[in-house]
Every structure is written in structure tokens, then in C-alpha cells.
PDB file of N, CA and C in Angstrom:
ATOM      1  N   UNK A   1      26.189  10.977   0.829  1.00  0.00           N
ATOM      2  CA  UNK A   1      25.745  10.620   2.150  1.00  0.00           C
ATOM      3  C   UNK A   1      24.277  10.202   2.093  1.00  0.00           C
ATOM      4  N   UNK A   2      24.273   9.531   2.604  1.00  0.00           N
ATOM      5  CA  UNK A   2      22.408   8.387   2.448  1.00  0.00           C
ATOM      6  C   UNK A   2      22.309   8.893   3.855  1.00  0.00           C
ATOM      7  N   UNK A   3      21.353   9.338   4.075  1.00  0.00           N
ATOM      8  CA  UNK A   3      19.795   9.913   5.439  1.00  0.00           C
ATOM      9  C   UNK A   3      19.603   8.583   5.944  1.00  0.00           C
ATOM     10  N   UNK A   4      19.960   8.390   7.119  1.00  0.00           N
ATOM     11  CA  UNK A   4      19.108   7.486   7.986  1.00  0.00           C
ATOM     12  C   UNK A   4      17.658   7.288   7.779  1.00  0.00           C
ATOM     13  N   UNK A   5      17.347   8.685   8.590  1.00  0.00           N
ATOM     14  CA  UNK A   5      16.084   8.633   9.374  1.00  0.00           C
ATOM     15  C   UNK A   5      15.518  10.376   8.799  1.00  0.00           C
ATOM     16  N   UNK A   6      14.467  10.504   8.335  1.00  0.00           N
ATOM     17  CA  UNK A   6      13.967  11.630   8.177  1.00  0.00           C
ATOM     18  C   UNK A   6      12.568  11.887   9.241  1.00  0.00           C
ATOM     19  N   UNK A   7      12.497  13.017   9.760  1.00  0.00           N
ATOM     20  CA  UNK A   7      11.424  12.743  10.624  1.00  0.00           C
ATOM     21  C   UNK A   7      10.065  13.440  10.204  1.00  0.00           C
ATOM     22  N   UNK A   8       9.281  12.592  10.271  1.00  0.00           N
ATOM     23  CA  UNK A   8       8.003  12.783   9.724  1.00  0.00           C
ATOM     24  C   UNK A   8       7.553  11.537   8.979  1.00  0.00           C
ATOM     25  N   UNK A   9       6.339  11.428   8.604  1.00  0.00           N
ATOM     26  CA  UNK A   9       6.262  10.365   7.610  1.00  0.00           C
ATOM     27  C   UNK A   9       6.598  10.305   6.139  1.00  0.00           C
ATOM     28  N   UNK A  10       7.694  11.094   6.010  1.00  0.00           N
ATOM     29  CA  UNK A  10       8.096  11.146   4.592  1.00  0.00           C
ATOM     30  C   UNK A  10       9.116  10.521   4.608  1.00  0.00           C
ATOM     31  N   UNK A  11       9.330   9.654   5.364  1.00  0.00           N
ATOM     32  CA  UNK A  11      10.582   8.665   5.493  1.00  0.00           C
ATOM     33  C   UNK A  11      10.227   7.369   4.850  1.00  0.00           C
ATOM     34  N   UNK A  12       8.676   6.651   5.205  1.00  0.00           N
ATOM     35  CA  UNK A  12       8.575   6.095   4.747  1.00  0.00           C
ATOM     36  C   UNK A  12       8.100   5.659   3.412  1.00  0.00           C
ATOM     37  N   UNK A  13       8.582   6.823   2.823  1.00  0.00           N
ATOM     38  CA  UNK A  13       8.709   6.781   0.862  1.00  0.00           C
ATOM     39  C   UNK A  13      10.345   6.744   0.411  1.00  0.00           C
ATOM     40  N   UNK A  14      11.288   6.783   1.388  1.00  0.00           N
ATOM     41  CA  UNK A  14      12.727   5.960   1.029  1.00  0.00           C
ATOM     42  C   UNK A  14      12.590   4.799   0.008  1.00  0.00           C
ATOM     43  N   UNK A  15      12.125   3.891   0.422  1.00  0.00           N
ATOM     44  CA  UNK A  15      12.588   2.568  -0.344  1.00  0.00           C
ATOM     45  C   UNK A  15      12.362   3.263  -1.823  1.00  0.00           C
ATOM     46  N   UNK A  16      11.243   4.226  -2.051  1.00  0.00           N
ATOM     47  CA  UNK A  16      10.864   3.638  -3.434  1.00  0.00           C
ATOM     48  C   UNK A  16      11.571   4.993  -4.045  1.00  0.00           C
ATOM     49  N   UNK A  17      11.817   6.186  -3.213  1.00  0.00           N
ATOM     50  CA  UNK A  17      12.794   7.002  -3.793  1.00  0.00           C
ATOM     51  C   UNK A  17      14.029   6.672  -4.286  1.00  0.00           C
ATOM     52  N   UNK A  18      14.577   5.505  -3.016  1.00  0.00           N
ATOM     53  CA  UNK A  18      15.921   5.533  -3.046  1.00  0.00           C
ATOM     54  C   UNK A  18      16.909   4.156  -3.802  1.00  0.00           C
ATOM     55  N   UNK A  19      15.457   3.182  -4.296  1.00  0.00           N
ATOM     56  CA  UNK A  19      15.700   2.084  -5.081  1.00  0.00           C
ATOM     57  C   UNK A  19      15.910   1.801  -6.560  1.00  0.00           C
ATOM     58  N   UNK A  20      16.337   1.413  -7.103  1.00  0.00           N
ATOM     59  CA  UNK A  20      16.644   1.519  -8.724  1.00  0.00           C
ATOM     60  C   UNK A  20      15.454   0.457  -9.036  1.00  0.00           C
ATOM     61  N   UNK A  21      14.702   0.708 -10.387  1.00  0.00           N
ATOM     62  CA  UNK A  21      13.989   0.056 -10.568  1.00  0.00           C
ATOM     63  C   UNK A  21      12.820   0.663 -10.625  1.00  0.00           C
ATOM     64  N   UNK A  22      11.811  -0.035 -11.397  1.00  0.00           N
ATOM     65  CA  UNK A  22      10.373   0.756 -11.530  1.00  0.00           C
ATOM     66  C   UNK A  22       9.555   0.436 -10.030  1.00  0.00           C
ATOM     67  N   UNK A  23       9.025   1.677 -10.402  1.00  0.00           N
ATOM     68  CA  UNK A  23       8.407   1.382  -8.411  1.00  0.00           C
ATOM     69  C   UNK A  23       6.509   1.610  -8.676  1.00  0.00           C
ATOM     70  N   UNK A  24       6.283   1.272  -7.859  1.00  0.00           N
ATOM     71  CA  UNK A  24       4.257   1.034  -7.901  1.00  0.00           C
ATOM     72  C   UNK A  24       4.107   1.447  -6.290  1.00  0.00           C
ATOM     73  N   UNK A  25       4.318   2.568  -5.382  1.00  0.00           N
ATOM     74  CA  UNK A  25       3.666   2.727  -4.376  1.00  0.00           C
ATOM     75  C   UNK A  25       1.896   2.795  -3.983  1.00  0.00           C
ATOM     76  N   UNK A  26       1.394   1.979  -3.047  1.00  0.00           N
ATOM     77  CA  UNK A  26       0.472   2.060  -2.759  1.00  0.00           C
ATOM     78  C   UNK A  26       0.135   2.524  -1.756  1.00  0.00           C
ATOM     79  N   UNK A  27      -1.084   3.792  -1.582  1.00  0.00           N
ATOM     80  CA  UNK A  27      -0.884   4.808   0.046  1.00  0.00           C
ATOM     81  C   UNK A  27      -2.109   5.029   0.120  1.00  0.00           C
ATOM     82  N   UNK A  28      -2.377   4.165   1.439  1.00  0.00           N
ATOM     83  CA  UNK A  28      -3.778   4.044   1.855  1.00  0.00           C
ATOM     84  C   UNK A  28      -4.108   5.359   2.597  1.00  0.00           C
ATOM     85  N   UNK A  29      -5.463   5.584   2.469  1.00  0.00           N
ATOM     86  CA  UNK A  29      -5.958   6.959   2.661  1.00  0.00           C
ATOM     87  C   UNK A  29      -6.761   6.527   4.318  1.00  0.00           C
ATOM     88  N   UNK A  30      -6.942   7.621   5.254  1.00  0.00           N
ATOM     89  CA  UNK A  30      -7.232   7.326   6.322  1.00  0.00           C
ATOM     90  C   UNK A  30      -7.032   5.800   7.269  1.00  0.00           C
ATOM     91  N   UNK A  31      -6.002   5.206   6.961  1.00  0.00           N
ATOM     92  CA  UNK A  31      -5.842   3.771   7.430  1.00  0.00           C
ATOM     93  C   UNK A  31      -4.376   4.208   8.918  1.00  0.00           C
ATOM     94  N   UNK A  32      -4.645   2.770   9.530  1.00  0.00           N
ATOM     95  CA  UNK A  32      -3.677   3.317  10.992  1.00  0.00           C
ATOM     96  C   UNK A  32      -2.790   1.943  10.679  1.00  0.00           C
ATOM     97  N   UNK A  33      -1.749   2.131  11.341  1.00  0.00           N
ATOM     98  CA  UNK A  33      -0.160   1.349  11.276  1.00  0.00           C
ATOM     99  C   UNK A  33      -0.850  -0.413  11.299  1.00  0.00           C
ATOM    100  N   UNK A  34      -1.612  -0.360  12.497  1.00  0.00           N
ATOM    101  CA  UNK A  34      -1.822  -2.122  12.412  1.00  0.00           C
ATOM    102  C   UNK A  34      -3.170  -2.482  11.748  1.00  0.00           C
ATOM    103  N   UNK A  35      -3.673  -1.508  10.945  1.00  0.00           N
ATOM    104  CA  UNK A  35      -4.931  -2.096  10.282  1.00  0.00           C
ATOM    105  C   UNK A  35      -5.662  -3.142  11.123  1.00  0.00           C
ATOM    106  N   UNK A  36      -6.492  -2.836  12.434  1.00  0.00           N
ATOM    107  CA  UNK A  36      -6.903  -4.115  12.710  1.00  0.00           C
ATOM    108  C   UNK A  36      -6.296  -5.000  13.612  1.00  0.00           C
ATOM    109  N   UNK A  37      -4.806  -5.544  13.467  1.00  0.00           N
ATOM    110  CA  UNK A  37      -3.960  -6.281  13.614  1.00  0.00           C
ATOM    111  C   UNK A  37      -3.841  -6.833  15.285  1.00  0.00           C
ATOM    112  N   UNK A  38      -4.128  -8.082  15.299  1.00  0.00           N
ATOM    113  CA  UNK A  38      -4.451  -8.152  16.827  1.00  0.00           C
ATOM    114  C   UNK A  38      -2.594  -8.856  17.558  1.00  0.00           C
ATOM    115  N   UNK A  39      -1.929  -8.223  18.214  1.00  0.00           N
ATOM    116  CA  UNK A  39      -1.010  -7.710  18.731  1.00  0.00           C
ATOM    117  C   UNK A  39      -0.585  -8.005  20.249  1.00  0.00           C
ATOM    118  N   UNK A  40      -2.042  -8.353  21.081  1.00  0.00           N
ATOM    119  CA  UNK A  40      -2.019  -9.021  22.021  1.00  0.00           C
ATOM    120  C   UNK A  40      -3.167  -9.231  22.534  1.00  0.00           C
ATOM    121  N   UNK A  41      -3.569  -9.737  23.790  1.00  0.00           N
ATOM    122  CA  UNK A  41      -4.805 -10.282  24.399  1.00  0.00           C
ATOM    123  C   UNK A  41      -5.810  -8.888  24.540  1.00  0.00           C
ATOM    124  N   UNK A  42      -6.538  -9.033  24.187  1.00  0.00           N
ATOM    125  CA  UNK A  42      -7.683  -7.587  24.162  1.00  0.00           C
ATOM    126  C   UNK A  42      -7.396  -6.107  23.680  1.00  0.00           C
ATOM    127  N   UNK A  43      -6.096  -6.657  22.750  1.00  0.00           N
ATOM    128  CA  UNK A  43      -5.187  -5.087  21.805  1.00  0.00           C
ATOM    129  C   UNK A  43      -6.436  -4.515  20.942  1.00  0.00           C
ATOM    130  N   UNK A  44      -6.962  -3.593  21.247  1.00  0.00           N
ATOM    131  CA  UNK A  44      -7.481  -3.393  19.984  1.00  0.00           C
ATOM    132  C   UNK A  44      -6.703  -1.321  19.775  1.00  0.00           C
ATOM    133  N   UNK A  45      -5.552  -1.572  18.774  1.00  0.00           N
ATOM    134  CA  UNK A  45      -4.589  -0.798  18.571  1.00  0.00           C
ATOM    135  C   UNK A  45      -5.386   0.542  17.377  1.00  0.00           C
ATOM    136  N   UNK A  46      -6.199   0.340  17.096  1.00  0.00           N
ATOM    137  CA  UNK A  46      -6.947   0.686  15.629  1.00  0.00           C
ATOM    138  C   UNK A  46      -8.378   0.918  16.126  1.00  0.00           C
ATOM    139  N   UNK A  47      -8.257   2.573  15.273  1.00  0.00           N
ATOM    140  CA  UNK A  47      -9.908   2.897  14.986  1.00  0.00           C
ATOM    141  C   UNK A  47     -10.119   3.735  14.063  1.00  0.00           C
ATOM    142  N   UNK A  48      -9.224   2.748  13.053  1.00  0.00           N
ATOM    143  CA  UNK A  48      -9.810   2.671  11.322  1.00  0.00           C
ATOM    144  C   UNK A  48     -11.436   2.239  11.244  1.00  0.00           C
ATOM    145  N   UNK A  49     -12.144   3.525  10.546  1.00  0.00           N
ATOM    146  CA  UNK A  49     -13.405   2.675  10.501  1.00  0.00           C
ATOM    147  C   UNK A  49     -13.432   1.610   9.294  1.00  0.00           C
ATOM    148  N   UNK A  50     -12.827   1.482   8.826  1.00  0.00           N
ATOM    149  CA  UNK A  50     -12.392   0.368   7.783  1.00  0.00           C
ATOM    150  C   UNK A  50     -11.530  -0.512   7.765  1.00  0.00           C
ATOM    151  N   UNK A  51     -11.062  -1.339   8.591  1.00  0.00           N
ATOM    152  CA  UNK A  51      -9.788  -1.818   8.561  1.00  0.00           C
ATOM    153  C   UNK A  51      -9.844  -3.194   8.073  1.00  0.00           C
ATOM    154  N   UNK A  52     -11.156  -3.949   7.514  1.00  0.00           N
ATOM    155  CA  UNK A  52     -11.362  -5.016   6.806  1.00  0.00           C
ATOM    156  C   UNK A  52     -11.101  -4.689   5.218  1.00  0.00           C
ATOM    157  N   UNK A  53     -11.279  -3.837   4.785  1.00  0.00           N
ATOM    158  CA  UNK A  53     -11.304  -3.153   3.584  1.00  0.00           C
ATOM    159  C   UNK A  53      -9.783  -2.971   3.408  1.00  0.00           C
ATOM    160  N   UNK A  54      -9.073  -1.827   3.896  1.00  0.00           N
ATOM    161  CA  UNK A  54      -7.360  -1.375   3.576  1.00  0.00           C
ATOM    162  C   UNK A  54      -7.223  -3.217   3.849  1.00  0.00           C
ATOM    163  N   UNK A  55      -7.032  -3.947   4.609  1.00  0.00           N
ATOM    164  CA  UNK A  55      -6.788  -5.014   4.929  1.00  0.00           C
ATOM    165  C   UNK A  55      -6.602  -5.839   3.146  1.00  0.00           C
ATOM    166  N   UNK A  56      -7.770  -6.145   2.896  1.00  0.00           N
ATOM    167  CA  UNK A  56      -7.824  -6.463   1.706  1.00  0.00           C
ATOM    168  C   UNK A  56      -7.354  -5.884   0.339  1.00  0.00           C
ATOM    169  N   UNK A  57      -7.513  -4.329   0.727  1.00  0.00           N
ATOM    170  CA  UNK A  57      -6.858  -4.199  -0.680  1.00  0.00           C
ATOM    171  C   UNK A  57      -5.222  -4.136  -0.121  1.00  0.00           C
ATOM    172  N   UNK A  58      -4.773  -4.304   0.989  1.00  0.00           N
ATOM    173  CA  UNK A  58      -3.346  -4.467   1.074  1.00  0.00           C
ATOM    174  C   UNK A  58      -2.822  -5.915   0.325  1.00  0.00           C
ATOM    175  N   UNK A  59      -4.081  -7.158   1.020  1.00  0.00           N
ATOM    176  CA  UNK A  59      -3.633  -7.966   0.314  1.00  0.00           C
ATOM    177  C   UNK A  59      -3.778  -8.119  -1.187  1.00  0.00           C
ATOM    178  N   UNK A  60      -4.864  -7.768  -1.723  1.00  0.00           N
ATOM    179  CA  UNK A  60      -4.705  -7.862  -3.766  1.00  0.00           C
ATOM    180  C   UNK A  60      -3.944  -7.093  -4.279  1.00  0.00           C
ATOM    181  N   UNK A  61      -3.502  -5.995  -3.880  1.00  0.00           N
ATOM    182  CA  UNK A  61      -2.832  -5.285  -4.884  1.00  0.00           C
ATOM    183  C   UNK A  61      -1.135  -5.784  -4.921  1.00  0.00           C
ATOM    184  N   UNK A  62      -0.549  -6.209  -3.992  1.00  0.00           N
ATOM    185  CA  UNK A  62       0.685  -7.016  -3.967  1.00  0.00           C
ATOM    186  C   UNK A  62       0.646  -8.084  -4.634  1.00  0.00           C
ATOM    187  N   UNK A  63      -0.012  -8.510  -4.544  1.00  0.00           N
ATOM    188  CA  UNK A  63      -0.650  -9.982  -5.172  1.00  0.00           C
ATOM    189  C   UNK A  63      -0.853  -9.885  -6.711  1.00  0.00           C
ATOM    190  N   UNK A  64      -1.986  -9.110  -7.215  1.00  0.00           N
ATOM    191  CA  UNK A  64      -1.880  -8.807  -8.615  1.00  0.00           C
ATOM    192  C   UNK A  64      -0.385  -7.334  -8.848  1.00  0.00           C
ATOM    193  N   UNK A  65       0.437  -7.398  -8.231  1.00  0.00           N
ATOM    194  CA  UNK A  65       1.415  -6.502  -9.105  1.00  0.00           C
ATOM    195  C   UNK A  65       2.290  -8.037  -9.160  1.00  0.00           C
ATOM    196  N   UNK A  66       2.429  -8.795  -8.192  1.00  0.00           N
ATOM    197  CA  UNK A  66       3.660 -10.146  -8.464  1.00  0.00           C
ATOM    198  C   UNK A  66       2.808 -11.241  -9.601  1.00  0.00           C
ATOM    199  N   UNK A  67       1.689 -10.990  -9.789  1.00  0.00           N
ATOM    200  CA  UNK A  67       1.101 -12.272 -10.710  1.00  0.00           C
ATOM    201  C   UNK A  67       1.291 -11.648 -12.154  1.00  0.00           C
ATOM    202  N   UNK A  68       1.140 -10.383 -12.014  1.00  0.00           N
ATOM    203  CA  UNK A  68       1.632  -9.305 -13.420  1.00  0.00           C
ATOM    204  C   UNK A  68       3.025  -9.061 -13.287  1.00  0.00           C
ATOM    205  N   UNK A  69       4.078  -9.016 -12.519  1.00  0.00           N
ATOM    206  CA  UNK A  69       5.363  -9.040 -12.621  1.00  0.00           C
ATOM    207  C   UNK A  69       5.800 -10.417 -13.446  1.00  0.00           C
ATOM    208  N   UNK A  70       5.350 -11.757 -12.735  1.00  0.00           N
ATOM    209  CA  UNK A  70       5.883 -12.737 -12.946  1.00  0.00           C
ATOM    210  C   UNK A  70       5.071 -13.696 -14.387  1.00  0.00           C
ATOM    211  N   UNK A  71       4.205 -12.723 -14.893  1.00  0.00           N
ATOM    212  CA  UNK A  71       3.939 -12.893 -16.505  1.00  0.00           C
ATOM    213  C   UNK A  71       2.644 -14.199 -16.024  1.00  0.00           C
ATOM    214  N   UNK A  72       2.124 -14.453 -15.011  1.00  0.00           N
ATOM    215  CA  UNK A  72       0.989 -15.307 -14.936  1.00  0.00           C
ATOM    216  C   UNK A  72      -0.352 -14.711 -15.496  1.00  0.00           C
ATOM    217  N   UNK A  73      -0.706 -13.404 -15.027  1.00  0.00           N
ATOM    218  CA  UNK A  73      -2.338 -12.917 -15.409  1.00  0.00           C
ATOM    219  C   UNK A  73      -1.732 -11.527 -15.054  1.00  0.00           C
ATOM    220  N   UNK A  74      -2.555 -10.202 -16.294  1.00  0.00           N
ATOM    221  CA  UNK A  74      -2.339  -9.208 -15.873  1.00  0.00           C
ATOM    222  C   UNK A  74      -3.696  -7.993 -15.445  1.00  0.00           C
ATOM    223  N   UNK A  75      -4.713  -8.984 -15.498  1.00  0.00           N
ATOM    224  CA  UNK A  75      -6.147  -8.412 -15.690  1.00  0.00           C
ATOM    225  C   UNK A  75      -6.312  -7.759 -14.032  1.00  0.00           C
ATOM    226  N   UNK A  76      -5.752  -8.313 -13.147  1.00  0.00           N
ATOM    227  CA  UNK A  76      -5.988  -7.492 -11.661  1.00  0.00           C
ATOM    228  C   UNK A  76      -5.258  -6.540 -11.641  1.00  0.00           C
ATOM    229  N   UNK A  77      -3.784  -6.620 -11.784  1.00  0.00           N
ATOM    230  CA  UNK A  77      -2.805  -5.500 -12.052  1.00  0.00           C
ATOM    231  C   UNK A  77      -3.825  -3.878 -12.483  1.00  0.00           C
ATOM    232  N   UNK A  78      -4.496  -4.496 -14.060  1.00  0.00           N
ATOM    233  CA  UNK A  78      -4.391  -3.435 -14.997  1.00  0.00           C
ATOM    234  C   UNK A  78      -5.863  -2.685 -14.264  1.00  0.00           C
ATOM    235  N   UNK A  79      -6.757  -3.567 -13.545  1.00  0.00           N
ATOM    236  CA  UNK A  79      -7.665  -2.684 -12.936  1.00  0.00           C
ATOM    237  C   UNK A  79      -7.545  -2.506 -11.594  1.00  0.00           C
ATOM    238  N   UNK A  80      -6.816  -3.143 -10.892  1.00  0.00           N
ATOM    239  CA  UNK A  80      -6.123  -1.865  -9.809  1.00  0.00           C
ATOM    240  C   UNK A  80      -5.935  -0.565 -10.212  1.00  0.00           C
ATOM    241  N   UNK A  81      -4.817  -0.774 -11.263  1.00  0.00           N
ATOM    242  CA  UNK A  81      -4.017   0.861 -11.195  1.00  0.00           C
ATOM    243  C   UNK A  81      -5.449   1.680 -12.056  1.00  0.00           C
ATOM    244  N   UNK A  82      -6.624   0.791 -12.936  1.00  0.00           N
ATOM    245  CA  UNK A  82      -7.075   1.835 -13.200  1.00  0.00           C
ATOM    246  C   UNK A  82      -7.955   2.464 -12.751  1.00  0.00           C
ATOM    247  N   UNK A  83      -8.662   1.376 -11.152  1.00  0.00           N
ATOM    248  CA  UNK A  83      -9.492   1.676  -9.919  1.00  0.00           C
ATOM    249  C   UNK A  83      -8.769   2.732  -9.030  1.00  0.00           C
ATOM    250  N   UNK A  84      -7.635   2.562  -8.574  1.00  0.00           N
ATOM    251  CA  UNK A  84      -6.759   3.712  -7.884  1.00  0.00           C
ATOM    252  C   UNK A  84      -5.999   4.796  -8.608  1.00  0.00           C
ATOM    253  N   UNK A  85      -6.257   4.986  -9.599  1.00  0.00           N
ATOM    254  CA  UNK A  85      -5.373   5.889  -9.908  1.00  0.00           C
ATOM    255  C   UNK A  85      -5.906   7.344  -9.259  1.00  0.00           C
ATOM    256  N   UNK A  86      -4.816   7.963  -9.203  1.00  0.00           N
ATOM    257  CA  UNK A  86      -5.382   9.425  -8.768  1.00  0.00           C
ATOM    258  C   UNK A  86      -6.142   9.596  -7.040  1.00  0.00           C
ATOM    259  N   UNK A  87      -6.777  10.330  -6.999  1.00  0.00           N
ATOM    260  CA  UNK A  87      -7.281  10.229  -5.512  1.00  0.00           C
ATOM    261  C   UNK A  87      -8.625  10.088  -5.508  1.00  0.00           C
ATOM    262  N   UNK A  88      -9.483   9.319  -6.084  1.00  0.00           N
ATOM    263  CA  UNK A  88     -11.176   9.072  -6.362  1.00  0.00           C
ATOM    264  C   UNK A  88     -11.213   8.134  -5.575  1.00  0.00           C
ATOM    265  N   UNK A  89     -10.088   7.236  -4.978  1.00  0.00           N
ATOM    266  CA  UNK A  89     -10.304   6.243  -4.523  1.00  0.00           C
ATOM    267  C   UNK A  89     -10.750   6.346  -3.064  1.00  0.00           C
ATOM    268  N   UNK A  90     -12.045   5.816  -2.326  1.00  0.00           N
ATOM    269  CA  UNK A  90     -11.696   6.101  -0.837  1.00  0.00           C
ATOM    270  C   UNK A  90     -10.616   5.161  -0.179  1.00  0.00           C
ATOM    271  N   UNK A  91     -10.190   4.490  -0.567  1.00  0.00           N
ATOM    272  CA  UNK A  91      -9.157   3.705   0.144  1.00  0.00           C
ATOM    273  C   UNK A  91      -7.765   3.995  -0.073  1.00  0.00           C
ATOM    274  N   UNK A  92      -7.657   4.278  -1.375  1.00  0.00           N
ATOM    275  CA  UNK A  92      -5.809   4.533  -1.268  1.00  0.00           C
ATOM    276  C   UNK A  92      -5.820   5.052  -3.084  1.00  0.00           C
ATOM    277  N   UNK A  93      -4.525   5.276  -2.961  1.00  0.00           N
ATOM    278  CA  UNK A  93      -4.195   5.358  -4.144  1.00  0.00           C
ATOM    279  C   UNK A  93      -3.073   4.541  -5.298  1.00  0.00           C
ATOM    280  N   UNK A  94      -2.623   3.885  -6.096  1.00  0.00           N
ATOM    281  CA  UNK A  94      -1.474   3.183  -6.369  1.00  0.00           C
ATOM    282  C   UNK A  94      -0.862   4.424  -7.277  1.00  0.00           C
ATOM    283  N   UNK A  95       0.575   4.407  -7.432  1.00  0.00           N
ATOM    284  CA  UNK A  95       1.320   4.701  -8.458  1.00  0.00           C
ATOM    285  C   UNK A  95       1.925   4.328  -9.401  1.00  0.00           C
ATOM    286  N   UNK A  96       1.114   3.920  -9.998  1.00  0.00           N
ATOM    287  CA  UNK A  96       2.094   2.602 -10.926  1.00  0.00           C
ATOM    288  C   UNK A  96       2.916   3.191 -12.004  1.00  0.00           C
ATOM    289  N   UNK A  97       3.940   2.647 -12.282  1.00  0.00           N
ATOM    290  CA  UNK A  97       4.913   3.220 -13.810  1.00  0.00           C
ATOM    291  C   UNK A  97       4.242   1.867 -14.805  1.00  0.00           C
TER     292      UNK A  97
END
């Protein structure tokens, strides 16, 4: 029997529990659901004091795990995981296999 819905935020570590395949979670530390994210006319949904920052490393680290998946360059990959590893990071942490 596969769990829907678990309640709490430990639900949203399914995919990478429940997927076959090597997994690389990335879990930003003090960051809020829309980072920023403008949502409607005068939304301001977020009071991340950082949300230009998680913003960005949301976008490189996807970015260098598919440019190192897909055998182009692996030099961002390999200093991501060795900038985040563990919890030193103030922004997040990666898990890489």
C-alpha cells in the first residue's frame, strides 16, 4: 500500500524516498514556499530575509546536477556538493550519492 499524503512536512521527501534511482536532495535552510515569488498584484507572500539568494542557488544547483548528469561539465556539480555538504551551509544543504 503506497501513503497518499503524510502530514507534516515529511511528505515532501516522497519522491526521493519512494523513487528508484540515485537521488541528490536539496533542502534549503530557513527559506518560505514562494521564495520571493510574485503571485499577484502587491503579493508579497515571503519574509525570507534572503530570498534572492535560496532563489539562486535553487536555480544552479539543478542546473549543474543536469550539466553533470548529461556528461557536458562536472566542475559546478562537484563544488556544490562540496560547498553544501553537511549543514555549514547557511542556505541549504545537498545530498548527493
Amino acid at each position: 500500500m503506497v501513503l497518499l499524503y503524510r502530514p507534516g512536512a515529511a511528505w515532501t521527501a516522497d519522491p526521493y524516498a519512494l523513487s528508484p534511482g540515485r537521488k541528490s536532495p536539496l533542502t534549503l535552510f530557513a527559506a518560505e514556499h514562494f521564495l520571493g515569488g510574485i503571485s499577484g498584484y502587491e503579493a508579497a507572500e515571503t519574509t525570507d530575509e534572503n530570498p534572492a539568494a535560496h532563489v539562486a542557488l535553487v536555480r544552479r544547483a539543478p542546473l549543474a546536477h543536469l550539466r553533470h548528469t548529461l556528461g557536458v561539465d562536472s566542475t559546478d556539480w562537484t563544488a556544490a556538493r562540496r560547498t553544501l555538504a553537511g549543514t555549514a551551509h547557511p542556505l541549504g544543504r545537498l545530498e548527493a550519492e
